[in-house]
C-alpha atoms as a PDB file:
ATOM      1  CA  UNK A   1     -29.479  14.656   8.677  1.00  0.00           C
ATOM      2  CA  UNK A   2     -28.675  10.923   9.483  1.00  0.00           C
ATOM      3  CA  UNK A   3     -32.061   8.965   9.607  1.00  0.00           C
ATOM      4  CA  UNK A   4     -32.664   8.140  14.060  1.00  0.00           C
ATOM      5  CA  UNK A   5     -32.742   4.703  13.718  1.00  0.00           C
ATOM      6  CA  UNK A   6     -28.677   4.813  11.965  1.00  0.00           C
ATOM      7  CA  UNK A   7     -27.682   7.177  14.475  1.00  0.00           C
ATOM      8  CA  UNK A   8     -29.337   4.502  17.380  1.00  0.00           C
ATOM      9  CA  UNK A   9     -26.993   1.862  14.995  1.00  0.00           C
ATOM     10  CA  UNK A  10     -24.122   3.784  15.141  1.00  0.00           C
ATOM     11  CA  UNK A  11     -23.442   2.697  19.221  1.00  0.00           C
ATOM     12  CA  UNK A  12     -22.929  -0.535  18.110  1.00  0.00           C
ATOM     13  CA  UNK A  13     -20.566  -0.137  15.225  1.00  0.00           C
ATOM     14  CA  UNK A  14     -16.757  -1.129  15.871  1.00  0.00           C
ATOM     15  CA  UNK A  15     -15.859  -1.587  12.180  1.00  0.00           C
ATOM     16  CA  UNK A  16     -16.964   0.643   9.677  1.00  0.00           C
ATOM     17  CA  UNK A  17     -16.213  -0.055   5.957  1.00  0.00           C
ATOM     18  CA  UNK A  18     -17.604   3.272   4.332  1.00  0.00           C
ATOM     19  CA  UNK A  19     -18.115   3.882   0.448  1.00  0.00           C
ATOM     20  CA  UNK A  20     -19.007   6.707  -1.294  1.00  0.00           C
ATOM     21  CA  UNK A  21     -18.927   8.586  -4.789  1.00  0.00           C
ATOM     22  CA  UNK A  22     -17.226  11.803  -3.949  1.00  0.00           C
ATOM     23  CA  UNK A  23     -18.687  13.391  -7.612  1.00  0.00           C
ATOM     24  CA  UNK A  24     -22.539  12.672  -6.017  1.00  0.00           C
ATOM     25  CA  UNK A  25     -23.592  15.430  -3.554  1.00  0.00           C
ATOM     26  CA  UNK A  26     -26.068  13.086  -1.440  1.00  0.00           C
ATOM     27  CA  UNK A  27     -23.250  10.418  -1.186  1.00  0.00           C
ATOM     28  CA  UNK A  28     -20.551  12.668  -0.181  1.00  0.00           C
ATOM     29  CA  UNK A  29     -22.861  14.389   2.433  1.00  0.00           C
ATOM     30  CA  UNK A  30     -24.640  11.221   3.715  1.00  0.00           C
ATOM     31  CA  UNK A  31     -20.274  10.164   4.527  1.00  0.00           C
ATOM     32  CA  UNK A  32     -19.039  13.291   5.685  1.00  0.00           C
ATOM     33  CA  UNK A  33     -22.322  13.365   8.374  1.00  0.00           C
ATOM     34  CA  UNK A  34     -22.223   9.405   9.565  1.00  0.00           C
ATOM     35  CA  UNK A  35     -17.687  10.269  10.203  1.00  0.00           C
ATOM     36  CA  UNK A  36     -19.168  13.502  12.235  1.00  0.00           C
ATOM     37  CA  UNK A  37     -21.976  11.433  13.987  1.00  0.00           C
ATOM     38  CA  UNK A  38     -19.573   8.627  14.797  1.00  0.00           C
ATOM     39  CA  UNK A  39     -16.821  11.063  15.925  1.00  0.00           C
ATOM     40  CA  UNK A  40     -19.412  11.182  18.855  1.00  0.00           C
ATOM     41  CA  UNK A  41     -19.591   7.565  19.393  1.00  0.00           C
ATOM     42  CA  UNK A  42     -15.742   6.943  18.971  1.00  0.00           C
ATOM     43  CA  UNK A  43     -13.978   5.432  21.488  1.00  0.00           C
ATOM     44  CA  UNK A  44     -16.189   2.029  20.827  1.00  0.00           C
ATOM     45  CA  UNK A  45     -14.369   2.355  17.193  1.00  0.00           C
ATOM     46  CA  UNK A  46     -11.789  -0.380  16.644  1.00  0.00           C
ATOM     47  CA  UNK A  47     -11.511   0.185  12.595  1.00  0.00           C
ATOM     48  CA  UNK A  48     -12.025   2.617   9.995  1.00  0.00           C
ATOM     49  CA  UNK A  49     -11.881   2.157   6.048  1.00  0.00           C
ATOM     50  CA  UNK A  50     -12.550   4.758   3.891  1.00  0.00           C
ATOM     51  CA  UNK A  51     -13.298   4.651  -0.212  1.00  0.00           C
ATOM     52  CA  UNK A  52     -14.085   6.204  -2.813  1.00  0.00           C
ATOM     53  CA  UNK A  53     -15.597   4.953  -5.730  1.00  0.00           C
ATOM     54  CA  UNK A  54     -15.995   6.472  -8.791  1.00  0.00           C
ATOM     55  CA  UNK A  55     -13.813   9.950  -9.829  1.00  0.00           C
ATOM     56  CA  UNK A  56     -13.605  12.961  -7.618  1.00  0.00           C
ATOM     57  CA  UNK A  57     -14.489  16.475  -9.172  1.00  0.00           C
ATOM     58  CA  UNK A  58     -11.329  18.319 -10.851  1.00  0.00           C
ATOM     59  CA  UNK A  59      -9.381  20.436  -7.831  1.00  0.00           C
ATOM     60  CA  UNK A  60     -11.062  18.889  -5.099  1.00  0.00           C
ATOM     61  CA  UNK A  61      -9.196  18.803  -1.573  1.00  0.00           C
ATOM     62  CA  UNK A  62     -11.681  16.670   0.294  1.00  0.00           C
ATOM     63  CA  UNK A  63     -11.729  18.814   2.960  1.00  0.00           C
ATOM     64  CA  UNK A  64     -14.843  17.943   4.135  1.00  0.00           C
ATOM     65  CA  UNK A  65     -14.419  14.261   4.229  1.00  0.00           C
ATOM     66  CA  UNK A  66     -10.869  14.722   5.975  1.00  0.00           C
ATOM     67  CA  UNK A  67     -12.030  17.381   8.554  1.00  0.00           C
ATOM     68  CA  UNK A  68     -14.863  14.638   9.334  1.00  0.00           C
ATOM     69  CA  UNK A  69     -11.738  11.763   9.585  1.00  0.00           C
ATOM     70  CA  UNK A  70     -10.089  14.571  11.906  1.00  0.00           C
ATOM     71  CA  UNK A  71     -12.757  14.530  13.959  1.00  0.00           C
ATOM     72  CA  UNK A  72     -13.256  10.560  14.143  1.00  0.00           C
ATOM     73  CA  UNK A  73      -9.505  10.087  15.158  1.00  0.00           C
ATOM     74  CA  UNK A  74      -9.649  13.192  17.709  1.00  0.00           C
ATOM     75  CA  UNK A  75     -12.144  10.906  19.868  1.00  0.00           C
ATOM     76  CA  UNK A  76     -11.034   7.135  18.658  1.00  0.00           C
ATOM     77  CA  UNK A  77      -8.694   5.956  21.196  1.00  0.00           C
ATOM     78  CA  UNK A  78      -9.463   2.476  21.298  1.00  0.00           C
ATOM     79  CA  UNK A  79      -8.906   2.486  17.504  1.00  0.00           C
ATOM     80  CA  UNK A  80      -6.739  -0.069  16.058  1.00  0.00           C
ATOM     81  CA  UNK A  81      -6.642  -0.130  11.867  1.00  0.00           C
ATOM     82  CA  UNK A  82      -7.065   2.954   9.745  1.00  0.00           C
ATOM     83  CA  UNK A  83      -6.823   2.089   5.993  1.00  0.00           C
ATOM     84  CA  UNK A  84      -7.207   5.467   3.551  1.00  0.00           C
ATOM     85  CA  UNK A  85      -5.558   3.865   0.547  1.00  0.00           C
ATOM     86  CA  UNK A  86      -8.542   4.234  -1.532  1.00  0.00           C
ATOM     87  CA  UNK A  87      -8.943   7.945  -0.695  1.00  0.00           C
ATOM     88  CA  UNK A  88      -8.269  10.166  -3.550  1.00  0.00           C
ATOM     89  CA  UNK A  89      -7.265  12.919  -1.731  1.00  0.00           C
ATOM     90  CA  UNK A  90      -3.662  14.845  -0.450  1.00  0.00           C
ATOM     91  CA  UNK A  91      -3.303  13.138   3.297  1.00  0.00           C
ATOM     92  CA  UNK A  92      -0.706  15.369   5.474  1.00  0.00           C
ATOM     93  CA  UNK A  93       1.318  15.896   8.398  1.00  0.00           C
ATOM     94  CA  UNK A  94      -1.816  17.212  10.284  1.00  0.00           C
ATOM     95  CA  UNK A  95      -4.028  13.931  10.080  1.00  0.00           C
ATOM     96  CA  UNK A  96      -0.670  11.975  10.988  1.00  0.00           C
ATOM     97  CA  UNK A  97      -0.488  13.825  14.221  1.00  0.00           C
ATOM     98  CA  UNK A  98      -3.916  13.919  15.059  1.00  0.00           C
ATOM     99  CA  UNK A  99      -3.810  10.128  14.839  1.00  0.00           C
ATOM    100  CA  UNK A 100      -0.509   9.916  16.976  1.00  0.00           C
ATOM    101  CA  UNK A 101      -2.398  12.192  19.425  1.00  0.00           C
ATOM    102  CA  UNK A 102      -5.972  10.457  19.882  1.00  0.00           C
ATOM    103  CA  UNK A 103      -5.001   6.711  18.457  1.00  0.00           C
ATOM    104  CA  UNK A 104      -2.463   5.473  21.119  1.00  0.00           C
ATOM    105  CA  UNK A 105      -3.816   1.479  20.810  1.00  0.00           C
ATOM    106  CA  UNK A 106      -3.185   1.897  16.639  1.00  0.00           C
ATOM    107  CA  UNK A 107      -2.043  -1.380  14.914  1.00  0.00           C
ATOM    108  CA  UNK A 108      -2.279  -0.474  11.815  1.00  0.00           C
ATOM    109  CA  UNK A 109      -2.305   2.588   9.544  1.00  0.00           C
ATOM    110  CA  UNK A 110      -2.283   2.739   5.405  1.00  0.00           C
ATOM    111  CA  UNK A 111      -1.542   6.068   4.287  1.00  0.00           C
ATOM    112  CA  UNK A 112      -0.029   4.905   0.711  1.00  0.00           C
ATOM    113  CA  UNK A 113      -3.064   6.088  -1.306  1.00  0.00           C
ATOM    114  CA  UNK A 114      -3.627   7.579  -5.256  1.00  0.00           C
ATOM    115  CA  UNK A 115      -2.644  10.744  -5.393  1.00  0.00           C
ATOM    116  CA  UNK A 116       0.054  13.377  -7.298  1.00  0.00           C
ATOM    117  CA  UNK A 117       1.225  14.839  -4.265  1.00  0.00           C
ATOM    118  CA  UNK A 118       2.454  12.827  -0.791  1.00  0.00           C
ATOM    119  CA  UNK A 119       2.646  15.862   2.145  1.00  0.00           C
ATOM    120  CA  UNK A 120       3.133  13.645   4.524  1.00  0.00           C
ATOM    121  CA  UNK A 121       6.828  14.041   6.325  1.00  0.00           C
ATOM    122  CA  UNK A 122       9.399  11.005   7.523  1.00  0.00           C
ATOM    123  CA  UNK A 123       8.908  13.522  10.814  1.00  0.00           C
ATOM    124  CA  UNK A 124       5.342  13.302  11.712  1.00  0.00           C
ATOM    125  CA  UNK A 125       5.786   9.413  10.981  1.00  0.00           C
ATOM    126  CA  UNK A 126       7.998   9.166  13.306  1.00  0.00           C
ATOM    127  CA  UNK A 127       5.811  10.862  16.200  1.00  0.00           C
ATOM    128  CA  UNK A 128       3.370   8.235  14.991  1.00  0.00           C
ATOM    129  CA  UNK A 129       5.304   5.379  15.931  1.00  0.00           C
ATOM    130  CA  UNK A 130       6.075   7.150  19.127  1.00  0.00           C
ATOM    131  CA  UNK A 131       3.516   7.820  19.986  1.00  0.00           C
ATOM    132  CA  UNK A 132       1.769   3.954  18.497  1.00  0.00           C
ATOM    133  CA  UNK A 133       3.900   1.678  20.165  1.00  0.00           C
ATOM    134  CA  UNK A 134       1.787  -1.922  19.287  1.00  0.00           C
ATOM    135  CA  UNK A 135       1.851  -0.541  15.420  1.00  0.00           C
ATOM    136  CA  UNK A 136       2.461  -3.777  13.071  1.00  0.00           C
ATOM    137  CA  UNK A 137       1.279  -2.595   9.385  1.00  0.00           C
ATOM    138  CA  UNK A 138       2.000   0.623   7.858  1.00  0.00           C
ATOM    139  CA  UNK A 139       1.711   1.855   4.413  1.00  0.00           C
ATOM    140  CA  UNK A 140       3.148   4.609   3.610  1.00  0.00           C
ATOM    141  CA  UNK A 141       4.387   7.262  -0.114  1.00  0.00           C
ATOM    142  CA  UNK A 142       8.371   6.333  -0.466  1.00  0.00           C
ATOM    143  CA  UNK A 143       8.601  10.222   0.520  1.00  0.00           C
ATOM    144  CA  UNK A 144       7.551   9.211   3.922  1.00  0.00           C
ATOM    145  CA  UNK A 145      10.057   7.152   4.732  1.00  0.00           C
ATOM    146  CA  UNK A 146      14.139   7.706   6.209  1.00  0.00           C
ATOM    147  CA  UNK A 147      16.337   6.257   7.797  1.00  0.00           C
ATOM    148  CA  UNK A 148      15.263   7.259  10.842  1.00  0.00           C
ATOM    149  CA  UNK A 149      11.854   6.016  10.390  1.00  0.00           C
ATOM    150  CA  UNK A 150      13.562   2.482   9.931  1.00  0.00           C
ATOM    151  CA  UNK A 151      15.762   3.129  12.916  1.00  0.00           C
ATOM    152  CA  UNK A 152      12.766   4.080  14.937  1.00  0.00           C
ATOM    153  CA  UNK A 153      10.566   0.842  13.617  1.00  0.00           C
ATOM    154  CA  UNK A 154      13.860  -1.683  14.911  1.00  0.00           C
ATOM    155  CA  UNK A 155      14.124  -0.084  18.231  1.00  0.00           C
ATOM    156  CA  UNK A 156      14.437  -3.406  20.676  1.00  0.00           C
ATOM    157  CA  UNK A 157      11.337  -2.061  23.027  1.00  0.00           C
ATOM    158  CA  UNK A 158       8.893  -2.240  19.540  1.00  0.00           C
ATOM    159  CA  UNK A 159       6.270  -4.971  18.949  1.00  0.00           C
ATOM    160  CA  UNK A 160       6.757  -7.069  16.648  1.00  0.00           C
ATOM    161  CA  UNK A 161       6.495  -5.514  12.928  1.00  0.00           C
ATOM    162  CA  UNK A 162       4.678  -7.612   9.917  1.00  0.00           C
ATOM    163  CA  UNK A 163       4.192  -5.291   6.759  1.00  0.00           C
ATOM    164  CA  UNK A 164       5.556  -2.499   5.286  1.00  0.00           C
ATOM    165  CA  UNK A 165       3.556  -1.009   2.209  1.00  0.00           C
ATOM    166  CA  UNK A 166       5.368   1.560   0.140  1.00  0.00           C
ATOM    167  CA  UNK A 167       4.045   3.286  -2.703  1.00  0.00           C
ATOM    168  CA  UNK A 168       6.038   4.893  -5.393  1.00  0.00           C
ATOM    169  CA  UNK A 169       3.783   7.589  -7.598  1.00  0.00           C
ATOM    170  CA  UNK A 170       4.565  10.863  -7.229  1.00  0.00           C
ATOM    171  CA  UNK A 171       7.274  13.403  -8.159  1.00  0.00           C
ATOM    172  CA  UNK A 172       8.163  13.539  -4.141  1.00  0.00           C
ATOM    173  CA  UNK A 173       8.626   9.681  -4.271  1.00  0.00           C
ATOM    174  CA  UNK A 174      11.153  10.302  -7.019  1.00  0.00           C
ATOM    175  CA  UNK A 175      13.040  12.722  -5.429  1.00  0.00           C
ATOM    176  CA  UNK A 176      13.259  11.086  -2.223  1.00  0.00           C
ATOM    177  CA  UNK A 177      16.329  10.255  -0.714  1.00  0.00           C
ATOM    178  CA  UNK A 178      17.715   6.264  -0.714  1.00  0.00           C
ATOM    179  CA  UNK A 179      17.221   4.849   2.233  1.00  0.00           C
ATOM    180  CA  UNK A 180      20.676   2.748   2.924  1.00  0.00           C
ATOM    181  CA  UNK A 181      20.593  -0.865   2.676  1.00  0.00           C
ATOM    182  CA  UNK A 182      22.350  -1.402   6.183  1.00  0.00           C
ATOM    183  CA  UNK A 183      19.102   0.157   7.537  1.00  0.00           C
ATOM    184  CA  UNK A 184      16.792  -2.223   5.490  1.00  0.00           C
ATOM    185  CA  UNK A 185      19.662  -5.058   6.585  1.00  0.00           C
ATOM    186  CA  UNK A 186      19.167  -3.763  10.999  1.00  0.00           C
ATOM    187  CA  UNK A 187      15.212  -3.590  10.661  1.00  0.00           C
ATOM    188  CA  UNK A 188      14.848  -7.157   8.824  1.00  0.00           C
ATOM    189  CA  UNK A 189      17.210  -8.639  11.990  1.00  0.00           C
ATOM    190  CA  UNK A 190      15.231  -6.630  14.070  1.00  0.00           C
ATOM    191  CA  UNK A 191      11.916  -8.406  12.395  1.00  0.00           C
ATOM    192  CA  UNK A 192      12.592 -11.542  10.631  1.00  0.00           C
ATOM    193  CA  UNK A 193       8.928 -12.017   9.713  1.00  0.00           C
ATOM    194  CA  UNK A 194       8.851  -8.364   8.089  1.00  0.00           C
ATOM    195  CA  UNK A 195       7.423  -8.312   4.594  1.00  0.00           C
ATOM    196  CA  UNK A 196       7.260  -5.149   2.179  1.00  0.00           C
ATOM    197  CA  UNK A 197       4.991  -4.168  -0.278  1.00  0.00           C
ATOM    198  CA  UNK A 198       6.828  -2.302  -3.274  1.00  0.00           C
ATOM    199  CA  UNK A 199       4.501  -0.348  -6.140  1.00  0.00           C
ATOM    200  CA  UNK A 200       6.794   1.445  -8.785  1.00  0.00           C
ATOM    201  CA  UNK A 201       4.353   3.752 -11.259  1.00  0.00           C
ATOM    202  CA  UNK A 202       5.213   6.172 -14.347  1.00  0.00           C
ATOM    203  CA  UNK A 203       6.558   8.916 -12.453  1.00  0.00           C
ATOM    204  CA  UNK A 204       9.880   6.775 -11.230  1.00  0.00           C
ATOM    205  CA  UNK A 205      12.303   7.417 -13.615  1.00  0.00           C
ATOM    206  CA  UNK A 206      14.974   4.922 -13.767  1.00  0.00           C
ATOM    207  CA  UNK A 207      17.722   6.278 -11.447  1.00  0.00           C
ATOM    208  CA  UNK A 208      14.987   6.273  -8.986  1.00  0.00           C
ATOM    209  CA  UNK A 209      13.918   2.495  -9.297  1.00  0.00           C
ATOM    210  CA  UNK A 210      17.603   1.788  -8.764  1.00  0.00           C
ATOM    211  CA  UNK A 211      17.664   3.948  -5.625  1.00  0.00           C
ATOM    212  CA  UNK A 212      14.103   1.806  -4.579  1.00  0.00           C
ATOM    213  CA  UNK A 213      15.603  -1.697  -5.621  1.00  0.00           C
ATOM    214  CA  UNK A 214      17.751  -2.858  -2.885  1.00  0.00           C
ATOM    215  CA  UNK A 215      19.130  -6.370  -2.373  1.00  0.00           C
ATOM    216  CA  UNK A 216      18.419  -6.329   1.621  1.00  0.00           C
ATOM    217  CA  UNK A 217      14.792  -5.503   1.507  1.00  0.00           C
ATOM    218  CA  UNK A 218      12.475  -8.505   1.906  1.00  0.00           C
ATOM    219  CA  UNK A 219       9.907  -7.611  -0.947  1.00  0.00           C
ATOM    220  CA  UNK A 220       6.746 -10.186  -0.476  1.00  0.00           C
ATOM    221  CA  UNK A 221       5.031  -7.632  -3.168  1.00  0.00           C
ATOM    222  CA  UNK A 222       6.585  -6.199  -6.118  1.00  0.00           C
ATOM    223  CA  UNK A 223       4.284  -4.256  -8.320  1.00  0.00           C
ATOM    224  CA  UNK A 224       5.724  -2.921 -11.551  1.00  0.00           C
ATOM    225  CA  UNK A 225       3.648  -0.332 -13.709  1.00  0.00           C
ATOM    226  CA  UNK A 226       7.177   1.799 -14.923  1.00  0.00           C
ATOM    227  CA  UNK A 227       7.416   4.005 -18.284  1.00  0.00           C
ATOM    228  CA  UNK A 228      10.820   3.198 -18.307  1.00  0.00           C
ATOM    229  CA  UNK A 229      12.773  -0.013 -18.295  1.00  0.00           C
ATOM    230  CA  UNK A 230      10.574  -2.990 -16.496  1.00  0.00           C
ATOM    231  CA  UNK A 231      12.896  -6.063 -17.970  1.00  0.00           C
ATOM    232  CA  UNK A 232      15.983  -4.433 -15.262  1.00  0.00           C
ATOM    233  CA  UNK A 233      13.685  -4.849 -12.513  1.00  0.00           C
ATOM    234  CA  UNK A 234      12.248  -8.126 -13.012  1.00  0.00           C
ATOM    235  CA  UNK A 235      15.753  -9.512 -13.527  1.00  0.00           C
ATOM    236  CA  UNK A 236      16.338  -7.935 -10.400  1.00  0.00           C
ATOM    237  CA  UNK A 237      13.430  -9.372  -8.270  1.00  0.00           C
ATOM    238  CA  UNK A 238      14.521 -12.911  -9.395  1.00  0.00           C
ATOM    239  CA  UNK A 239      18.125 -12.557  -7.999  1.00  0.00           C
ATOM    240  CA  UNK A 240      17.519 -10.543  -4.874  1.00  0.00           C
ATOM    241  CA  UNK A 241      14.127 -11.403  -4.130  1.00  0.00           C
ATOM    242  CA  UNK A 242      13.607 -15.084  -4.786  1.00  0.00           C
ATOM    243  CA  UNK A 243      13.483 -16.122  -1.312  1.00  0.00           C
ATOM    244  CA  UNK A 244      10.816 -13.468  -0.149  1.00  0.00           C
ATOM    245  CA  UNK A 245       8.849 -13.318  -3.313  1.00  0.00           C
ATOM    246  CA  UNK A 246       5.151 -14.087  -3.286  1.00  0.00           C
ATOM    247  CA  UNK A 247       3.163 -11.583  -5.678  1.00  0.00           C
ATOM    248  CA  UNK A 248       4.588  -9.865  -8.364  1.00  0.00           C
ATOM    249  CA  UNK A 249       2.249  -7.902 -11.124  1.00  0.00           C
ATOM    250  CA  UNK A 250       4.025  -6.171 -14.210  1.00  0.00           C
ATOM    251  CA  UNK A 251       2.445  -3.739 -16.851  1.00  0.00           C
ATOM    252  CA  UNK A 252       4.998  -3.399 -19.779  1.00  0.00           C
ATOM    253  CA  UNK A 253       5.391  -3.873 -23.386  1.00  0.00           C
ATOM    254  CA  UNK A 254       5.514  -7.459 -25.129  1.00  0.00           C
ATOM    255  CA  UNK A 255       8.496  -8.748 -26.129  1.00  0.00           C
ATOM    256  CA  UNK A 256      11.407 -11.923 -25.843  1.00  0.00           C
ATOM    257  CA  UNK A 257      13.577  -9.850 -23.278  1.00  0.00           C
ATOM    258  CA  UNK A 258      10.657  -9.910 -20.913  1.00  0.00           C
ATOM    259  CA  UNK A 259       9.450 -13.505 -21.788  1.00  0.00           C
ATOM    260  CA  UNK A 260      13.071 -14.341 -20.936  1.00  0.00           C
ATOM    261  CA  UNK A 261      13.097 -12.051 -17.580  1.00  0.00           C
ATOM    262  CA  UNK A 262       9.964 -13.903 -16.580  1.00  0.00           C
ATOM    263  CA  UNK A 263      10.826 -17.270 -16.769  1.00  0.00           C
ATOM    264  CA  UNK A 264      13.815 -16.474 -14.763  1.00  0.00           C
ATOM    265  CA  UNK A 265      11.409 -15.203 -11.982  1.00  0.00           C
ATOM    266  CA  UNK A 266       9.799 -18.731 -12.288  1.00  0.00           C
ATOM    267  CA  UNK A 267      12.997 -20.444 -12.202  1.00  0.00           C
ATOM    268  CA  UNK A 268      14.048 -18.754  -8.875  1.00  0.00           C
ATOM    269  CA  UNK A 269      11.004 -17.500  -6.859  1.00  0.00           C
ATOM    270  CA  UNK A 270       9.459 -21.003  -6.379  1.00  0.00           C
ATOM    271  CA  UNK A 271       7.764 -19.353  -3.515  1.00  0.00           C
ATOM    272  CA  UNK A 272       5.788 -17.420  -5.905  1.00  0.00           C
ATOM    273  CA  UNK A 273       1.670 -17.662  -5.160  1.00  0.00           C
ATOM    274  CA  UNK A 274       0.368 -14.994  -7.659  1.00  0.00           C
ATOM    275  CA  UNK A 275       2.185 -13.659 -11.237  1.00  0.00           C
ATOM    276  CA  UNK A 276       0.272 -11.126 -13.538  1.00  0.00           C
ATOM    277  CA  UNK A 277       1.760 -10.219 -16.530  1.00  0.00           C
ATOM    278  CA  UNK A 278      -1.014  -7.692 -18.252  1.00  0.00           C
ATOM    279  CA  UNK A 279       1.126  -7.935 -21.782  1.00  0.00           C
ATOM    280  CA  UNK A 280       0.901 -11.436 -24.056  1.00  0.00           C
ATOM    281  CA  UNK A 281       3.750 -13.490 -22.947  1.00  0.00           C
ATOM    282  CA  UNK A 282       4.837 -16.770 -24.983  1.00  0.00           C
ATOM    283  CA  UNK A 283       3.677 -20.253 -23.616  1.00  0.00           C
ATOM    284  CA  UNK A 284       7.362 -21.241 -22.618  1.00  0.00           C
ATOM    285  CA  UNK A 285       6.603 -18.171 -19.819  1.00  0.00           C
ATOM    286  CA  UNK A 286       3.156 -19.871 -18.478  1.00  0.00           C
ATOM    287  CA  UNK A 287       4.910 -23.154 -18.676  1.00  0.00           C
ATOM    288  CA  UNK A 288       8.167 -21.975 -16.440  1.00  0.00           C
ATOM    289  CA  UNK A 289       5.488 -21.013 -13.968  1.00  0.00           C
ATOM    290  CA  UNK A 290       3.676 -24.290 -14.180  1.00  0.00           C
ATOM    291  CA  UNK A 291       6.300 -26.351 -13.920  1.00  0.00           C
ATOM    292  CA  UNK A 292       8.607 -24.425 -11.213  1.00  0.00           C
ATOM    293  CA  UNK A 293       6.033 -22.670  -8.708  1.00  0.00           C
ATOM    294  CA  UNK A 294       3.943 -25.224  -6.969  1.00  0.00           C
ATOM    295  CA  UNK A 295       2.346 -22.707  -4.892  1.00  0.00           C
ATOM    296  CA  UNK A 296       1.209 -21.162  -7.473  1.00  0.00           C
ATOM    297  CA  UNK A 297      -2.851 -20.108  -6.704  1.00  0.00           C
ATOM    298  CA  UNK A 298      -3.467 -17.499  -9.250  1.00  0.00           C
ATOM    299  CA  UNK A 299      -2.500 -15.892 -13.094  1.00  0.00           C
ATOM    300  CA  UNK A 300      -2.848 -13.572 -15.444  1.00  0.00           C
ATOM    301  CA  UNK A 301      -0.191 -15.119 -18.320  1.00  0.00           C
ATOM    302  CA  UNK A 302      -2.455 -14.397 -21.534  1.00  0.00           C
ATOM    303  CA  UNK A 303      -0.880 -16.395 -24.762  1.00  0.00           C
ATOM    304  CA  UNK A 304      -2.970 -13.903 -27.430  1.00  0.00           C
ATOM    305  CA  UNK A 305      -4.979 -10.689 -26.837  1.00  0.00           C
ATOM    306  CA  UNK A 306      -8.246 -10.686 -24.753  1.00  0.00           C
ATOM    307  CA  UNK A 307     -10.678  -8.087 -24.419  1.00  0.00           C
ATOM    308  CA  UNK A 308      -9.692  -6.049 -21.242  1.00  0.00           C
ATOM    309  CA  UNK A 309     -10.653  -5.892 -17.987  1.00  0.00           C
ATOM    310  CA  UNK A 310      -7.952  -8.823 -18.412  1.00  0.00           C
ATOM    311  CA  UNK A 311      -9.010 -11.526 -15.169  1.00  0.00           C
ATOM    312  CA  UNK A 312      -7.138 -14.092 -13.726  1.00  0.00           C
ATOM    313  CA  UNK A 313      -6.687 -17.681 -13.596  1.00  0.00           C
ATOM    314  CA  UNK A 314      -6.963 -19.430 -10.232  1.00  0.00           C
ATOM    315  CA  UNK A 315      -5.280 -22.918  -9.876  1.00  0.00           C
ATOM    316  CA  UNK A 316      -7.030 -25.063  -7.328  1.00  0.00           C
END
């Protein structure tokens, strides 16, 4: 049971940031009961963030903890940002609908979190942005998404729309079907100041990073963490990307075709603000950056081995 002095707090929370270690079973209960209390308090609720911290035992669903979000977004409809990226946990079409249903004033919604399996369908997202109407951010698995969904977000009665996060992780993600690039090409008309957030992990083989890497989309964030071919890619972002480009973090291999492929990116994306290369690079790359990006606030371009966690280099 919740203490009576949080549950006398809990009518004047609007934001909740909520942690918890999903392995310890006083954290996880001490969450799941504060989400059920607040479901009763709800419609004050303007923002939800949920994370985990630490690993979650081996075959868990999270049932608890989503039946508990369930509940919260049943009641919460004043609620405006819902960010689950840092739950571990298989989100579906259910929760999507139960936030289209009891959410109507929702601004933003992050779906694209860690896990091996996205069952969430381009269908239920787009009763969600029927259903949202003032919805601006949205992150979503690259399984979520269709041409519809794009259709749907460049309809000429939508507000404005600022970012799209997509994450690519799972075997669904690498099956997914392209998305064509005159729909990427109507929805940035539709929203010139749309920016898109692109993570590419092990489980995209290359045909599939092909399919993902189109010329039309304006990528703000490329994130690279690929088994297969990285150079391809980064040669890529510097041609297609160089006038939208302002992050772009790459986990690959050392060697001269990638020095070369980065100091292209330098060369090109003077936009750039933050490049993190977690491989040694030679100093020609950190130079290229130096000397091209002036906006440059932050790097990780290490000339000889360090020992990891591997942090970066802010330039004031």
């Amino acid at each position: 049971m919740l203490p009576p002095y949080l549950c006398t707090c809990l009518d004047y929370v609007h934001n909740l940031r909520l942690e918890y270690e999903p392995s310890r079973k006083m954290s996880r209960r001490s969450a799941t009961e504060l989400l059920i209390a607040l479901a009763g308090r709800a419609p004050r609720l303007r923002g939800l963030r949920l994370e985990c911290r630490g690993e979650k035992p081996l075959f868990d669903s999270g049932r608890d903890i989503l039946d508990a979000v369930h509940a919260v977004c049943r009641n919460a409809c004043e609620l405006r940002h819902l960010d689950l990226r840092r739950l571990p946990f298989t989100l579906d079409d259910q929760l999507v609908l139960q936030v289209a249903s009891g959410c109507p004033e929702l601004q933003s919604i992050f779906l694209d979190n860690h896990t091996l399996v996205d069952s969430v369908r381009p269908g239920s997202v787009l009763e969600l942005l029927e259903a949202c109407p003032h919805l601006r951010a949205l992150g979503l698995h690259l399984a979520s998404l269709s041409s519809a969904v794009l259709q749907a977000l460049a309809a000429p009665n939508r507000a404005p729309f600022e970012l799209l996060a997509l994450r690519c992780a799972c075997p669904e993600d690498a099956r997914a079907s392209p998305v064509p690039d005159e729909s990427w090409a109507a929805l940035r008309c539709r929203h010139p100041g749309l920016t898109v957030e692109l993570e590419l992990e092990p489980a995209m083989p290359a045909e599939s990073v092909t399919r993902v890497l189109q010329p039309a989309v304006p990528v703000a964030v490329l994130r690279l963490n690929l088994s297969g071919d990285t150079i391809g890619p980064v040669h890529f972002a510097a041609h297609h990307y160089a006038a939208t480009l302002r992050v772009l973090e790459v986990r690959a291999s050392a060697s001269p075709e990638l020095d070369a492929a980065l100091r292209e990116v330098a060369a090109r994306c003077s936009g750039l603000h933050e490049i993190h290369c977690f491989c040694v690079v030679r100093p020609s790359v950190l130079d290229a950056f130096r000397a091209h990006c002036p906006r440059l606030r932050s790097y990780t371009l290490k000339l000889k081995r360090e020992p990891h966690p591997w942090l970066p280099t802010l330039v004031w």
